[in-house]
N, C-alpha and C. Protein backbone atom coordinates (compact mmCIF):
# COMPACT_ATOMS: atom_id res chain seq x y z
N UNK A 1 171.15 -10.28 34.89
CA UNK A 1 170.56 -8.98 35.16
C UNK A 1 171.66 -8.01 35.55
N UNK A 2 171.71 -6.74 35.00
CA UNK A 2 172.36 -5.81 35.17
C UNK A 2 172.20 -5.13 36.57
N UNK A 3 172.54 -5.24 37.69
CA UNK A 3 172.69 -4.66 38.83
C UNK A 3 174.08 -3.93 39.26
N UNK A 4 174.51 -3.31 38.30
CA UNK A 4 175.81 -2.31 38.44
C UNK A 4 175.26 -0.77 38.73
N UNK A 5 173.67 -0.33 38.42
CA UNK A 5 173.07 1.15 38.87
C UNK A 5 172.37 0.80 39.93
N UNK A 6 171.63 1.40 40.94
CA UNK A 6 171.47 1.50 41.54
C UNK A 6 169.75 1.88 40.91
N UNK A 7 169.18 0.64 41.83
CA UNK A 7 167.28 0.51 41.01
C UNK A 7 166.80 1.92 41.28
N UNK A 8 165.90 2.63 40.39
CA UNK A 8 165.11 3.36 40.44
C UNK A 8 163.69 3.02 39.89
N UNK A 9 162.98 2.56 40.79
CA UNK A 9 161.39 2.22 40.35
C UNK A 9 160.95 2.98 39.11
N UNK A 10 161.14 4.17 38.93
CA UNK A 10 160.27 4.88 38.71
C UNK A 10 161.14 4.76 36.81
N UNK A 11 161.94 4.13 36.69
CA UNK A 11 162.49 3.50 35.32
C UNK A 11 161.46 2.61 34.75
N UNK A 12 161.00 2.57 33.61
CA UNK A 12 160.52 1.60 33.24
C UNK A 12 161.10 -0.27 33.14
N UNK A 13 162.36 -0.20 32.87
CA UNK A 13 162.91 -1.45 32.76
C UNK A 13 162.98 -1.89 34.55
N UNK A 14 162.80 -1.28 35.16
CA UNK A 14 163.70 -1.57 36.53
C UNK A 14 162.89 -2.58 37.00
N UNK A 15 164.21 -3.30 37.52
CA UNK A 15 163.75 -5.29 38.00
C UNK A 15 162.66 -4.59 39.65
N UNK A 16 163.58 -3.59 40.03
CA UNK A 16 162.22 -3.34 41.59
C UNK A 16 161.06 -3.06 41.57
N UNK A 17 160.68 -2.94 40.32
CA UNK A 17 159.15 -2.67 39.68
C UNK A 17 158.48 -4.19 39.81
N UNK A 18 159.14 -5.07 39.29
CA UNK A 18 158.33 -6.50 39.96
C UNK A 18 157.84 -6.77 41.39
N UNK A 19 159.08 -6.46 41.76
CA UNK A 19 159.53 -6.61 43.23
C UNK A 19 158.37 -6.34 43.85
N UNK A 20 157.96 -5.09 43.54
CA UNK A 20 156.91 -4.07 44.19
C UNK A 20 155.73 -4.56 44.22
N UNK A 21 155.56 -5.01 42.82
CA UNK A 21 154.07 -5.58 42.42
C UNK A 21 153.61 -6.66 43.68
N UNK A 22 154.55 -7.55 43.51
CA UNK A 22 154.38 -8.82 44.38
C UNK A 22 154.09 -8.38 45.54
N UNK A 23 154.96 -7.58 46.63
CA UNK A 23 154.98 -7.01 47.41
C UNK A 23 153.55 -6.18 47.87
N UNK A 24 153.36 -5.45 46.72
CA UNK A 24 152.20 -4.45 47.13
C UNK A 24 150.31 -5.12 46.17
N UNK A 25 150.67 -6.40 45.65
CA UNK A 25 149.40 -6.79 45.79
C UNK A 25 148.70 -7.25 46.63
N UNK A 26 147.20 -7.37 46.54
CA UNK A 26 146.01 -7.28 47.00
C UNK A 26 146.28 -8.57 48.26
N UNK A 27 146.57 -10.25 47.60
CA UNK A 27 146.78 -10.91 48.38
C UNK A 27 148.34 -10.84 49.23
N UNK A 28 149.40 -10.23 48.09
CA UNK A 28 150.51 -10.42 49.05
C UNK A 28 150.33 -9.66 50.16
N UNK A 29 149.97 -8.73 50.31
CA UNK A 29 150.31 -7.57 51.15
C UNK A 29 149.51 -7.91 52.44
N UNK A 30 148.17 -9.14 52.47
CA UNK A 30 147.53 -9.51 53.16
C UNK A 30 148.11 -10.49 53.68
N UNK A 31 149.06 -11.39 52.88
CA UNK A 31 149.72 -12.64 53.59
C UNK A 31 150.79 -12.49 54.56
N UNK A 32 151.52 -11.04 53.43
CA UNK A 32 152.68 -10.58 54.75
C UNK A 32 152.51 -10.75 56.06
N UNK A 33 151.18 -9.33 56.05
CA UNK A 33 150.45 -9.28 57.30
C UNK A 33 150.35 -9.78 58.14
N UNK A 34 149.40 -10.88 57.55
CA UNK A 34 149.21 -11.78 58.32
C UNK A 34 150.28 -13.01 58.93
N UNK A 35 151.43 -13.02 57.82
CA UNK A 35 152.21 -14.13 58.66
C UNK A 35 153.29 -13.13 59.71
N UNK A 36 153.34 -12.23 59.71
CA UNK A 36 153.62 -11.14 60.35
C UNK A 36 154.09 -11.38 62.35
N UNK A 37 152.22 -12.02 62.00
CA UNK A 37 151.75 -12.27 63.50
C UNK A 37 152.76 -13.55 63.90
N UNK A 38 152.48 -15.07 63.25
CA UNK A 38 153.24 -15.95 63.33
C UNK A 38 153.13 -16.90 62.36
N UNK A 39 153.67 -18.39 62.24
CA UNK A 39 153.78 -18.81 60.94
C UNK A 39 152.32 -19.48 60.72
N UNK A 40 151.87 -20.44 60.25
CA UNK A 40 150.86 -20.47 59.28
C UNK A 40 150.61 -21.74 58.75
N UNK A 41 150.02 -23.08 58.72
CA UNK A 41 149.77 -23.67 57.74
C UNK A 41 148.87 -23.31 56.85
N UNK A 42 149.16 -24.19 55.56
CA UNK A 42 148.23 -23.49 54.51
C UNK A 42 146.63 -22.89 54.56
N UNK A 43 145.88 -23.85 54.89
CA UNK A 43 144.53 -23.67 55.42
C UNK A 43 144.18 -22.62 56.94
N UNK A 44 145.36 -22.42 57.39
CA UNK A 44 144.99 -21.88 58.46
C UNK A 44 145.34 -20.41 57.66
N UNK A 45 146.33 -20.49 56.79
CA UNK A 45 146.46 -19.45 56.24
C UNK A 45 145.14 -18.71 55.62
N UNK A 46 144.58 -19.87 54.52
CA UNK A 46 143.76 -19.12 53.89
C UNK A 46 142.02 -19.02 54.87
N UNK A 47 142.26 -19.30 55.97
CA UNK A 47 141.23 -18.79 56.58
C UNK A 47 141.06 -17.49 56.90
N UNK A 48 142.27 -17.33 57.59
CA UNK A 48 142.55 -16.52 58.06
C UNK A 48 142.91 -15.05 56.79
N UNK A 49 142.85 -15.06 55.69
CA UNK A 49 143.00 -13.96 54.89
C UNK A 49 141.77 -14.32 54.09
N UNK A 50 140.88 -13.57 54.28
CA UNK A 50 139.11 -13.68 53.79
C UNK A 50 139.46 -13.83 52.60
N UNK A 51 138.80 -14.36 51.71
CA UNK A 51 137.84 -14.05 50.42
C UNK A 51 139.21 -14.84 49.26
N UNK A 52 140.34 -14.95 49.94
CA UNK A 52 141.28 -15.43 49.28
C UNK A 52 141.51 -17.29 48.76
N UNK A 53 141.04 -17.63 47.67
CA UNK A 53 141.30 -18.75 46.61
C UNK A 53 142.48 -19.91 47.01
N UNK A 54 142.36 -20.83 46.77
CA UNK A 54 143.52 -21.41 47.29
C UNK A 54 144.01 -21.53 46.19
N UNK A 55 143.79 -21.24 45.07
CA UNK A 55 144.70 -20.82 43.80
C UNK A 55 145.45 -19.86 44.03
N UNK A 56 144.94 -18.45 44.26
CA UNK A 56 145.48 -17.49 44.70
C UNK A 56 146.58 -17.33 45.68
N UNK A 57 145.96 -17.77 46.92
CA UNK A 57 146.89 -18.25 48.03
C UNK A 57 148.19 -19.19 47.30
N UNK A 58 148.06 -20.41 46.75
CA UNK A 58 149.08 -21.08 46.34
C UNK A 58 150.44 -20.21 45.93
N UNK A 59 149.57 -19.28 44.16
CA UNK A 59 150.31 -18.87 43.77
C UNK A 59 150.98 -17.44 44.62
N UNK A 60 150.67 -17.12 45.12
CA UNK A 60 150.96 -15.48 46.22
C UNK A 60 152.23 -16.32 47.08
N UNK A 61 151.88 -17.55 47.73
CA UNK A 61 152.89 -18.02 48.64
C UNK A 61 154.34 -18.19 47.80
N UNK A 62 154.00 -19.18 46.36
CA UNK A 62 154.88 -19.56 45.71
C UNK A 62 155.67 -18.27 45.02
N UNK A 63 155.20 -17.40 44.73
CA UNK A 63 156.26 -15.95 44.51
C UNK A 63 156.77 -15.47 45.49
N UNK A 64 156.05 -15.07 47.05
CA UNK A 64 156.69 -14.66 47.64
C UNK A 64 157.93 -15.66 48.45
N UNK A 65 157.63 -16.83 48.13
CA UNK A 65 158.80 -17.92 48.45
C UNK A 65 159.98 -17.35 47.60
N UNK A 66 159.69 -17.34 46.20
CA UNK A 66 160.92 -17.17 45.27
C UNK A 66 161.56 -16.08 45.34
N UNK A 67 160.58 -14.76 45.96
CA UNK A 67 161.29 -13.78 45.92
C UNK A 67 162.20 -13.47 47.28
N UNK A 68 161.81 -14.64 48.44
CA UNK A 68 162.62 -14.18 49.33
C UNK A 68 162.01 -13.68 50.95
N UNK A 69 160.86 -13.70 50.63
CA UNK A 69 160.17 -13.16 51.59
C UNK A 69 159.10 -14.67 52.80
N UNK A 70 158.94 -15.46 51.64
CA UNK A 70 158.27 -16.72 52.90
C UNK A 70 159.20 -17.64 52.97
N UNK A 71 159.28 -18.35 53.81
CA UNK A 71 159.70 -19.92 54.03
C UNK A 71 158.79 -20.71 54.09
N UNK A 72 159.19 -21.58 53.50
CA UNK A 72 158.06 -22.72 53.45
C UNK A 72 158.94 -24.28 54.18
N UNK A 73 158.35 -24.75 55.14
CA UNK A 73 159.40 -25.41 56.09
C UNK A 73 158.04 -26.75 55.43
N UNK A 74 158.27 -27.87 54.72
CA UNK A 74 157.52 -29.25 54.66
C UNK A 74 158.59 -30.23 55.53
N UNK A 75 157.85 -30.69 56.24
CA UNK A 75 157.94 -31.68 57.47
C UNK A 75 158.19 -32.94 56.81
N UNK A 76 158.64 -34.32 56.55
CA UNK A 76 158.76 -35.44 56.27
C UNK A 76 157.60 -36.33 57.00
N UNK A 77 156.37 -36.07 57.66
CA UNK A 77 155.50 -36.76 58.03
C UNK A 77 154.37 -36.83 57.54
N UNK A 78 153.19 -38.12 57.86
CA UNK A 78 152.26 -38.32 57.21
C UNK A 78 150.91 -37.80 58.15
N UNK A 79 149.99 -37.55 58.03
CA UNK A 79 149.84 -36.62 56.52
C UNK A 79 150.96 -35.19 56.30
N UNK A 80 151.22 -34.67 55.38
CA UNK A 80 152.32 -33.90 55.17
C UNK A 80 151.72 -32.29 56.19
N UNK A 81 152.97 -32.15 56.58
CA UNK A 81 152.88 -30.87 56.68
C UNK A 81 153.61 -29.70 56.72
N UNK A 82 153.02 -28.71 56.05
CA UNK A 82 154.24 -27.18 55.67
C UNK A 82 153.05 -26.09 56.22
N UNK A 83 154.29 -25.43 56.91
CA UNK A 83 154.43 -24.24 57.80
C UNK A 83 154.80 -23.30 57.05
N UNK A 84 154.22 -21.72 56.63
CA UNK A 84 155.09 -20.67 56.02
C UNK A 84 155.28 -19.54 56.89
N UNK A 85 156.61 -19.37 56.95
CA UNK A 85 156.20 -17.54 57.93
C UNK A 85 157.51 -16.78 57.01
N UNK A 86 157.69 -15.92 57.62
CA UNK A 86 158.32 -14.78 56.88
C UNK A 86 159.99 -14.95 57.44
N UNK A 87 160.71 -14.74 56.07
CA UNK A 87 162.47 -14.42 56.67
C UNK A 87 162.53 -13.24 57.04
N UNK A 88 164.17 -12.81 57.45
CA UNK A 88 163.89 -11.53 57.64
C UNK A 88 163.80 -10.38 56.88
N UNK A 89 164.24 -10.83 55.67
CA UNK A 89 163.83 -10.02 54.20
C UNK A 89 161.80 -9.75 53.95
N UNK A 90 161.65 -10.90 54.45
CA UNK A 90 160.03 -11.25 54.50
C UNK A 90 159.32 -10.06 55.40
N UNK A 91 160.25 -10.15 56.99
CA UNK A 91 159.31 -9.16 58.07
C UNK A 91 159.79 -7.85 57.68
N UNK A 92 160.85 -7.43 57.38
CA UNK A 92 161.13 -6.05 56.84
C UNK A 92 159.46 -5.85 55.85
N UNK A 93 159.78 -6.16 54.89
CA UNK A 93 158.72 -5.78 53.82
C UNK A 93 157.32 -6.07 54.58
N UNK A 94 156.58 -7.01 55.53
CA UNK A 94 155.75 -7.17 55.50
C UNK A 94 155.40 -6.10 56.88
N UNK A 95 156.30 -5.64 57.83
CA UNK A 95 155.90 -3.77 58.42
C UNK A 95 155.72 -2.92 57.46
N UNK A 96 156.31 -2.81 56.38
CA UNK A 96 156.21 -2.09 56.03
C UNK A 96 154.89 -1.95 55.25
N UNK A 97 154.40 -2.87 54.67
CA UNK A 97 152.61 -3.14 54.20
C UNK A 97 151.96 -3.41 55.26
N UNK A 98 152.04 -3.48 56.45
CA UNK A 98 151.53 -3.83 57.36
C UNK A 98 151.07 -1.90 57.73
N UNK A 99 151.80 -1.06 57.83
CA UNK A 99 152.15 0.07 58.22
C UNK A 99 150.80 0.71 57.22
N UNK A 100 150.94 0.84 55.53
CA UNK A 100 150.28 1.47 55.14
C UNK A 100 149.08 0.37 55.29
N UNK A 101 148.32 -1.20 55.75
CA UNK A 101 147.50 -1.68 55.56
C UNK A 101 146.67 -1.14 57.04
N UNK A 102 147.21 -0.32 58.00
CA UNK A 102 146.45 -0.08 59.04
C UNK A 102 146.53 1.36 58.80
N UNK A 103 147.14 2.19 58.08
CA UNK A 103 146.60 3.80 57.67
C UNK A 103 145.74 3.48 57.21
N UNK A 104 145.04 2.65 56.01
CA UNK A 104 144.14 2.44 54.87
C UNK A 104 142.92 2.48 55.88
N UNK A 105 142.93 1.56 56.86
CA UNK A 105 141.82 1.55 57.72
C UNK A 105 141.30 2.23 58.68
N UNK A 106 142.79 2.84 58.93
CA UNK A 106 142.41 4.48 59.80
C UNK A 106 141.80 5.88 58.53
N UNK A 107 142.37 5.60 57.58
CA UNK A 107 141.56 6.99 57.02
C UNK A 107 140.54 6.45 55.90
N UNK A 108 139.50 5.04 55.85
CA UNK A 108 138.81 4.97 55.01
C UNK A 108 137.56 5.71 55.15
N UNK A 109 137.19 6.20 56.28
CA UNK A 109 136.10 7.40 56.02
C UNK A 109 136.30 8.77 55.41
N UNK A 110 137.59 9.31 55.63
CA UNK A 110 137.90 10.05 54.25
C UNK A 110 137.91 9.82 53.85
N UNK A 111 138.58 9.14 52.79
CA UNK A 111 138.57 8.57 51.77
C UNK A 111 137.07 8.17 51.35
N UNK A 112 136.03 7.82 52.17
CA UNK A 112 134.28 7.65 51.40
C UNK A 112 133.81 8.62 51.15
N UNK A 113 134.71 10.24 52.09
CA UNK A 113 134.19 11.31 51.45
C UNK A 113 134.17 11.81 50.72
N UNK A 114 136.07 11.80 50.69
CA UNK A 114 136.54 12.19 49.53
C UNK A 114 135.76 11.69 47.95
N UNK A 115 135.51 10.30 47.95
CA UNK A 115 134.87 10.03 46.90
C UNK A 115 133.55 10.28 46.89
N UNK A 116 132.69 10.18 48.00
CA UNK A 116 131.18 11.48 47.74
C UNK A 116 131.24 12.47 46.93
N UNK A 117 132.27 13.25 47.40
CA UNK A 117 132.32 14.83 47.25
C UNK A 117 132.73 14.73 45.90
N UNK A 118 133.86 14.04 45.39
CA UNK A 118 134.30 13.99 43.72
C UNK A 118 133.20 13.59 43.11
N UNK A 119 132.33 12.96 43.09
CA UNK A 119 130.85 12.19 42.68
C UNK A 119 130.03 13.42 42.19
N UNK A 120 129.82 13.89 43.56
CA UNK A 120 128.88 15.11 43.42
C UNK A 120 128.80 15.50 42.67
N UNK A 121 130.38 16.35 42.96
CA UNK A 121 130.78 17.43 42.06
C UNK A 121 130.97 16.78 40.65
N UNK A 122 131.04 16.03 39.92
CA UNK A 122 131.14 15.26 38.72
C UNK A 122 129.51 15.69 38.26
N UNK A 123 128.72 14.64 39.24
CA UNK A 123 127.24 14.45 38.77
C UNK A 123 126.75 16.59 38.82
N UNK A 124 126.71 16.83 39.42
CA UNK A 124 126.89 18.94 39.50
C UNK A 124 127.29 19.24 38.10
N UNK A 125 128.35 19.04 37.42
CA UNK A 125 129.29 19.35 36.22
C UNK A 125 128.29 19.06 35.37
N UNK A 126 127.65 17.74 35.24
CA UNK A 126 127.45 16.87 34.09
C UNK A 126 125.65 17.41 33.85
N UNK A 127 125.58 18.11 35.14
CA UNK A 127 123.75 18.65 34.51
C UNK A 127 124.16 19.65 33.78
């Protein structure tokens, strides 16, 4: 990979456009979060992040492992056990989704208005 410019997202080819995805999806941005607080076994993980698959969960952990952001610590004992929490590449990024995941919840009643009012005015237009 060519890393001699300096990434600009907003390039189509640009490798930080992955980056982002991972980063700013639905489950990652919830796992950050949540390992945020402290680390995690798997099941405690996916309790603790609602509605989330342990397919999902698997694969969300296993990218954000590769990309740098979880650790995954497996223990040599029986029954097995692995712990994931965040490096410090991990807690950087996961304030920072952490940051816009508690605006989202401070302004979702605008935001229900905002989409009332566009509705309206749509359904208004369309008589």
């Amino acid at each position: 990979m060519d890393v001699s410019r300096d990434p600009n997202v907003n390039q189509a080819m640009c490798p930080s456009r992955l980056i982002l995805e991972h980063v700013t999806s639905r489950w990652g941005v919830l796992v950050l979060a949540t390992l945020l607080g402290r680390s995690y076994r798997f099941s405690e993980l996916r309790r603790e992040v609602g509605g989330v698959s342990e397919k999902m969960l698997a694969q969300t952990l296993q990218t954000l492992e590769r990309d740098g952001f979880v650790h995954r610590d497996a223990k040599p004992v029986i029954p097995p056990r692995v712990d994931y929490s965040l490096t410090g590449l991990g807690k950087e990024a996961a304030e920072q989704v952490w940051g816009l995941a508690r605006w989202t919840e401070k302004r979702t009643d605008e935001v229900f208005a905002a989409r009332a009012a566009y509705d309206e005015s749509k359904e208004r237009t369309a008589r």
